[in-house]
Every structure is written in structure tokens, then in C-alpha cells.
C-alpha atoms as a PDB file:
ATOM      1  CA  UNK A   1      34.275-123.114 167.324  1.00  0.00           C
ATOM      2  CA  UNK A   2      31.228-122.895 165.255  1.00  0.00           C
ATOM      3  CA  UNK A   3      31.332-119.505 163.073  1.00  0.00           C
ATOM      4  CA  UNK A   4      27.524-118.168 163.203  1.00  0.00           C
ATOM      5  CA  UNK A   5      28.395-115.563 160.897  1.00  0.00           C
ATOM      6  CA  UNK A   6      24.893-113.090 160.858  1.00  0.00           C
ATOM      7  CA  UNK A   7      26.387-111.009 157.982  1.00  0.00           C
ATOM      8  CA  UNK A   8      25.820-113.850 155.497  1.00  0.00           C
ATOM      9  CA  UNK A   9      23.326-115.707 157.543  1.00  0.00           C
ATOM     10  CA  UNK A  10      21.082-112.693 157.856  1.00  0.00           C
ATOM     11  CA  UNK A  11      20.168-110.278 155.506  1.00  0.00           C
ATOM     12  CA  UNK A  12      22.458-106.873 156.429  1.00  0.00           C
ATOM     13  CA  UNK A  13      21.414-104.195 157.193  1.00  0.00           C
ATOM     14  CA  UNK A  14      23.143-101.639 155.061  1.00  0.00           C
ATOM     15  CA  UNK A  15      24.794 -98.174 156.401  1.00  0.00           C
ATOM     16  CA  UNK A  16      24.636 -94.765 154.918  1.00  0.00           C
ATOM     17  CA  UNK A  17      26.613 -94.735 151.838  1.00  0.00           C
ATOM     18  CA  UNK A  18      29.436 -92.545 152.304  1.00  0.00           C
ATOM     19  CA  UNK A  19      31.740 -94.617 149.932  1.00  0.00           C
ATOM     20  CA  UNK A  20      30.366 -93.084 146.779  1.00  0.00           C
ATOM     21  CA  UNK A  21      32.778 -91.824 145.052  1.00  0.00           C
ATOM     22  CA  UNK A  22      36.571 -93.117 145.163  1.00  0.00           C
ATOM     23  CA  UNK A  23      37.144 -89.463 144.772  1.00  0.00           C
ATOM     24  CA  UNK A  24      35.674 -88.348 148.129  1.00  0.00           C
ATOM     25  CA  UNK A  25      38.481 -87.032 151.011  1.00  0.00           C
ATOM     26  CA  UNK A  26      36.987 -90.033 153.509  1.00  0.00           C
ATOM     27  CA  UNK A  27      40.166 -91.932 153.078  1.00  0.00           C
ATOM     28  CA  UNK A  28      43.518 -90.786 151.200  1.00  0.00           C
ATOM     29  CA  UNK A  29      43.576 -91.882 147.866  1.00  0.00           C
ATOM     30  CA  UNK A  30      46.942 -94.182 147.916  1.00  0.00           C
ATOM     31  CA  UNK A  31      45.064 -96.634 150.036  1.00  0.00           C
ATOM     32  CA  UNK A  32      43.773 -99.278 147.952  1.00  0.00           C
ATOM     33  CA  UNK A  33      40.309-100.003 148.234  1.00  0.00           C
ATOM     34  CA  UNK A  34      38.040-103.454 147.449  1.00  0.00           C
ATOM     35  CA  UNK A  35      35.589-101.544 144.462  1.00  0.00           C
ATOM     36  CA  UNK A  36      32.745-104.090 144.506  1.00  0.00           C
ATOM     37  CA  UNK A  37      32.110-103.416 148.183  1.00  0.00           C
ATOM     38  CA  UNK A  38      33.584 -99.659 148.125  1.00  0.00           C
ATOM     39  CA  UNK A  39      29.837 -98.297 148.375  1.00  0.00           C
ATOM     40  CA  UNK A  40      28.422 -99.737 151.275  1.00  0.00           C
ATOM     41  CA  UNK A  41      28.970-100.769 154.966  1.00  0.00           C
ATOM     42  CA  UNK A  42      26.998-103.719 156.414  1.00  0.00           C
ATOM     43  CA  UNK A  43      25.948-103.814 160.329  1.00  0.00           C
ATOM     44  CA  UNK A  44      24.099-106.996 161.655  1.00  0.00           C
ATOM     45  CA  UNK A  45      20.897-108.044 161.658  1.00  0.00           C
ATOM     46  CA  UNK A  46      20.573-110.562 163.931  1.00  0.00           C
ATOM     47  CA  UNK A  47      18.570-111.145 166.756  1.00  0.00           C
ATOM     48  CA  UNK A  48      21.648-111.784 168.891  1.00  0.00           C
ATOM     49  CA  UNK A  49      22.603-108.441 168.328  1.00  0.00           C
ATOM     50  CA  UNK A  50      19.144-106.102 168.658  1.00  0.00           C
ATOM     51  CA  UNK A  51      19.915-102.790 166.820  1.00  0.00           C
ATOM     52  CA  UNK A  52      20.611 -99.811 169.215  1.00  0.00           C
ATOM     53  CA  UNK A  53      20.357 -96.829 167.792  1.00  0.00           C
ATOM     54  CA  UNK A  54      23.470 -95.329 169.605  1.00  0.00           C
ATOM     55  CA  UNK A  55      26.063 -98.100 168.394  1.00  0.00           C
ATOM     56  CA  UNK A  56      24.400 -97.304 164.759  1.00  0.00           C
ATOM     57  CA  UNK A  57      25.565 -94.000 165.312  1.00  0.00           C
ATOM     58  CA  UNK A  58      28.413 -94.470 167.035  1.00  0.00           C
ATOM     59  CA  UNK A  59      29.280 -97.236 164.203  1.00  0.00           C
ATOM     60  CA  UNK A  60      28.422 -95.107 161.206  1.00  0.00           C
ATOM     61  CA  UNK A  61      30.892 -92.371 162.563  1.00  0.00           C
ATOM     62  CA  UNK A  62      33.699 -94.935 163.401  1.00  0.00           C
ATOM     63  CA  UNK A  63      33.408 -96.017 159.681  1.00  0.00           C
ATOM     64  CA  UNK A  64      34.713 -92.772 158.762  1.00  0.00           C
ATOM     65  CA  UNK A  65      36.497 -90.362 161.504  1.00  0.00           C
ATOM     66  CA  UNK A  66      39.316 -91.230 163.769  1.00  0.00           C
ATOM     67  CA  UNK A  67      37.312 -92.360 166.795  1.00  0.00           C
ATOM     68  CA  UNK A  68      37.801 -93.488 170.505  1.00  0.00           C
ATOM     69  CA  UNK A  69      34.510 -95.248 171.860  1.00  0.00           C
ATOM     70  CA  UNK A  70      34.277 -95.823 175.584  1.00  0.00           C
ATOM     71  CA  UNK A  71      31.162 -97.022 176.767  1.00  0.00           C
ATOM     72  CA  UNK A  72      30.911 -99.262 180.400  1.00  0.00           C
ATOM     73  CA  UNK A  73      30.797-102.571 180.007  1.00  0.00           C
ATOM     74  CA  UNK A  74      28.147-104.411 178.729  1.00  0.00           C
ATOM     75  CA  UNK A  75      26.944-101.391 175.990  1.00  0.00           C
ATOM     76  CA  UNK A  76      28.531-102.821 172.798  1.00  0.00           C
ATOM     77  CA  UNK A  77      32.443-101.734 172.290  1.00  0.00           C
ATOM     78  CA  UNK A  78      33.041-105.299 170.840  1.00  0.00           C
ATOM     79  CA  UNK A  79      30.129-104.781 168.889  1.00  0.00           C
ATOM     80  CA  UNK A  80      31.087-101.768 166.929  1.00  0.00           C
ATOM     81  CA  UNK A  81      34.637-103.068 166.762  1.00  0.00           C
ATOM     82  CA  UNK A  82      33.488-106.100 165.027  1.00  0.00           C
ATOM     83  CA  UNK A  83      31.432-104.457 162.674  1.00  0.00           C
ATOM     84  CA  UNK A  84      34.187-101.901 162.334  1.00  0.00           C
ATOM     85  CA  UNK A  85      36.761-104.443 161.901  1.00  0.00           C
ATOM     86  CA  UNK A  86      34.411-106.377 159.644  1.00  0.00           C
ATOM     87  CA  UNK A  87      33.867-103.464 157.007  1.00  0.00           C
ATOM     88  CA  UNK A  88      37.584-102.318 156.697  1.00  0.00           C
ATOM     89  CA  UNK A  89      38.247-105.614 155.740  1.00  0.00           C
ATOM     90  CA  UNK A  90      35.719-106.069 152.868  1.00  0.00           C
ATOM     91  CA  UNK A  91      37.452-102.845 151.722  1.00  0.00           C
ATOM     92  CA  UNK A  92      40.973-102.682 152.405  1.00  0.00           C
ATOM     93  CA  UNK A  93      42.484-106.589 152.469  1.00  0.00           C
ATOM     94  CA  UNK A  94      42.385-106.538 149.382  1.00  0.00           C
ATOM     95  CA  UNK A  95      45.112-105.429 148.283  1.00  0.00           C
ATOM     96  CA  UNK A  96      47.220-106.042 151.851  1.00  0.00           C
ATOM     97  CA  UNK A  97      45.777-103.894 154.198  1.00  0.00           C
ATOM     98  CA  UNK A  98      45.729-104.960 157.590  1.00  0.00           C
ATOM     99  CA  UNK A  99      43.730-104.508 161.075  1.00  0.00           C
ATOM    100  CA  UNK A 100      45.074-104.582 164.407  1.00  0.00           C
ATOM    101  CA  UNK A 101      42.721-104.989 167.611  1.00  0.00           C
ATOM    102  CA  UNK A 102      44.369-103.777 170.679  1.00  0.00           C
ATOM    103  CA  UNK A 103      43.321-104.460 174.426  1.00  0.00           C
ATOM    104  CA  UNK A 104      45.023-104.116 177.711  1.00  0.00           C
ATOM    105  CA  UNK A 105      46.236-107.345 178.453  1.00  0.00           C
ATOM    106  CA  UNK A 106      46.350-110.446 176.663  1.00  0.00           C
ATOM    107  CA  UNK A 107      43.814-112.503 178.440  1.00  0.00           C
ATOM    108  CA  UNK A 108      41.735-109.476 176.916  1.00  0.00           C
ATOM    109  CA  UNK A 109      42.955-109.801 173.999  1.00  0.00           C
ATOM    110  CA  UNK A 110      41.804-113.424 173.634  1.00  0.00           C
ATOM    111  CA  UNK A 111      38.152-112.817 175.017  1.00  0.00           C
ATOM    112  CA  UNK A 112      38.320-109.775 172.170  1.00  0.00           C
ATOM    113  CA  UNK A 113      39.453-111.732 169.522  1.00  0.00           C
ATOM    114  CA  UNK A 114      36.718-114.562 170.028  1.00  0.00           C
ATOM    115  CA  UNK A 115      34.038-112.407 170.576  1.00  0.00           C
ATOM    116  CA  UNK A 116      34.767-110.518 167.241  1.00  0.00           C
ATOM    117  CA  UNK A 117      35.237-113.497 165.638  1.00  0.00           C
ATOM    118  CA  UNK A 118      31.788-114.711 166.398  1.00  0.00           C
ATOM    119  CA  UNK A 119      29.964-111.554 166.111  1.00  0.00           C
ATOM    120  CA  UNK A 120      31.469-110.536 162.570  1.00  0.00           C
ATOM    121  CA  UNK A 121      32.064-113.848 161.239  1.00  0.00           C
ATOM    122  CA  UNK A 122      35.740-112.981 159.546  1.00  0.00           C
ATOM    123  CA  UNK A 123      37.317-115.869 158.530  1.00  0.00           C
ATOM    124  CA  UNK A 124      39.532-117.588 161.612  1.00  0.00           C
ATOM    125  CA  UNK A 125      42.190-118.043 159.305  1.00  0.00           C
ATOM    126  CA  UNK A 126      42.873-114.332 158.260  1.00  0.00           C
ATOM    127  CA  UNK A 127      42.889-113.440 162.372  1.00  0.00           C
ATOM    128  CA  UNK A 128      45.629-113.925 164.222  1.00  0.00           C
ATOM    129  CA  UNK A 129      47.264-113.377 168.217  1.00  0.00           C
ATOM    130  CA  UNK A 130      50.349-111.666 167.994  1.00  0.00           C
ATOM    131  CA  UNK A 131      52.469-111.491 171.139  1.00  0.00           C
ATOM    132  CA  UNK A 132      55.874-110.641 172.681  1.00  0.00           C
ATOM    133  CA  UNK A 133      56.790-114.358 173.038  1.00  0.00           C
ATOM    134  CA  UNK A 134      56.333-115.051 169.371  1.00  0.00           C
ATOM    135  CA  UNK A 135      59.589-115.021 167.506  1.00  0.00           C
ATOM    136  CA  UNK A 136      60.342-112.127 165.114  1.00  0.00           C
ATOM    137  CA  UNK A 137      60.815-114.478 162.125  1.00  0.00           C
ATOM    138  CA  UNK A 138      57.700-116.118 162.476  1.00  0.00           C
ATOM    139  CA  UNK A 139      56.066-112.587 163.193  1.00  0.00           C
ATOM    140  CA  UNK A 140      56.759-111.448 159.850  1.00  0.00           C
ATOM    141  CA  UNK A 141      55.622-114.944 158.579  1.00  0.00           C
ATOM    142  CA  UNK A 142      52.264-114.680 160.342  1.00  0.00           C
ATOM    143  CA  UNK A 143      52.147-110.804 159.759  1.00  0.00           C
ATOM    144  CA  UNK A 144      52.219-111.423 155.744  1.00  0.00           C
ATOM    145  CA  UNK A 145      49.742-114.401 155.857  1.00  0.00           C
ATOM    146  CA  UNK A 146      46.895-112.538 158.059  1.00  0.00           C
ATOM    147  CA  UNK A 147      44.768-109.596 158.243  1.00  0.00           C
ATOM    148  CA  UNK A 148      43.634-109.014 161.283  1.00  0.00           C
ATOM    149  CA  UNK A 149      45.807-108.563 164.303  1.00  0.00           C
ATOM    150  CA  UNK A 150      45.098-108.928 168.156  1.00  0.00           C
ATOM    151  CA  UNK A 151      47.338-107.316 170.322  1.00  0.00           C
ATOM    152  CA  UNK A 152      48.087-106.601 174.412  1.00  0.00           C
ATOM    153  CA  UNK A 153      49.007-103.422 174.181  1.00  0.00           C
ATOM    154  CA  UNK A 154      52.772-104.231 175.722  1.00  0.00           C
ATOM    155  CA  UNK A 155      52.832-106.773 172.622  1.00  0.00           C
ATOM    156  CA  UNK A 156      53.335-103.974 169.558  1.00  0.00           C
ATOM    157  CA  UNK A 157      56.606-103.302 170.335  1.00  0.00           C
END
């Protein structure tokens, strides 16, 4: 796989800032957050992914409110995931924070996970697949040693 990552590759385009002040009630003060990238939140700007104004919006509010998107097919869920996913990150791995990805199944869960990967350009080697038929042991190995986490739904357990 070839990582085309359009955050670097591009110039971002940079969200509202609603990180600017640590002491703001966006996010409860015992989570640790990255400070040099506390301030922003970056969105593509690629050509691959022509801005729509409603996954801005829909984006910008994900950043910062509990939020369920469901849009049909084809309208940009993995999008706003990716740039989600891409943004807590930057802000929260850190100091061990961690993301998990869940979809229904886990042939799903693979087409998620790729598309993500190519669309936000995290690092392959802080994703990783979790599934039922992965030993616990080696869970916890692969659960300290990553920071983002695809799962089938059946597969958190």
C-alpha cells in the first residue's frame, strides 16, 4: 500500500478553533491532550476529497459533541471518520489515548480500516484489526503498542 497522505501532502485546511483554551468544558480536563496541536483541527484538501459543505459541518460538530452520523452510502461517513479519527489522534495519543473504529462485520471492518488509512494518512503501524480469534495475551500486547483500533462489532467483547 502506498500512503497518499493529503494532510501533509496538501496544505490543510484548518477548522474553527474551538481548542483555545485547555480550560474550555469541550473535553474533561483529566484527559491528556497533545499542546502543540491542541488549537486546531485539520480537514483535507485534496482534490480526491472535494470539500462538501455538509461533511464540514457535520465534521466540525463530530470534533466536539457526542455524535452518530448516518448518511447512505456513498455521502462521506468514512470521510468524516477519517478526519475524525485523524484529529483525536494528533491530540490525544500522546500521552496513550486510543481510538477504536467499529463496523458491523469484519469484512467491513477491513474495507473501513483501509479506506481511513488512505484518506487520513495515520501511520499503518499505530492501526491495528482486533478480533475475537486473536488471543487475549497478544490483545493486550497489540492493544499497548497501537492507537487506533478496528473492530466488528461482535469483536469488543
Amino acid at each position: 500500500m502506498i500512503n497518499s497522505n493529503p494532510y501533509e501532502k496538501n496544505k490543510p485546511l484548518e477548522g474553527n478553533n474551538q481548542l483555545n483554551s485547555r480550560n474550555n468544558s469541550l473535553f474533561p480536563n483529566n484527559i491528556p491532550i497533545d499542546v502543540a496541536s491542541q488549537h486546531s483541527w485539520i480537514y483535507p484538501k485534496d482534490d480526491r476529497y472535494p470539500i462538501r459543505g455538509y461533511q464540514l459541518e457535520i465534521t466540525n460538530t463530530a470534533m466536539f459533541k457526542n455524535t452518530l452520523v448516518s448518511l447512505p452510502k456513498g455521502l462521506g461517513n468514512t470521510l468524516i471518520a477519517a478526519v475524525v479519527m485523524y484529529n483525536y489522534q494528533r491530540w490525544f495519543s500522546c500521552n496513550g489515548g486510543k481510538i477504536i473504529f467499529c463496523a458491523p462485520t469484519l469484512a467491513s471492518v477491513t474495507e473501513q480500516l483501509e479506506a481511513c488509512f488512505h484518506i487520513s494518512g495515520i501511520s499503518i503501524d499505530s492501526i491495528a484489526q482486533m478480533s475475537k480469534k486473536i488471543k487475549t495475551s497478544r490483545r493486550m500486547d497489540i492493544w499497548s503498542s497501537h492507537s487506533v483500533f478496528f473492530f466488528a462489532q461482535r469483536g469488543l467483547s
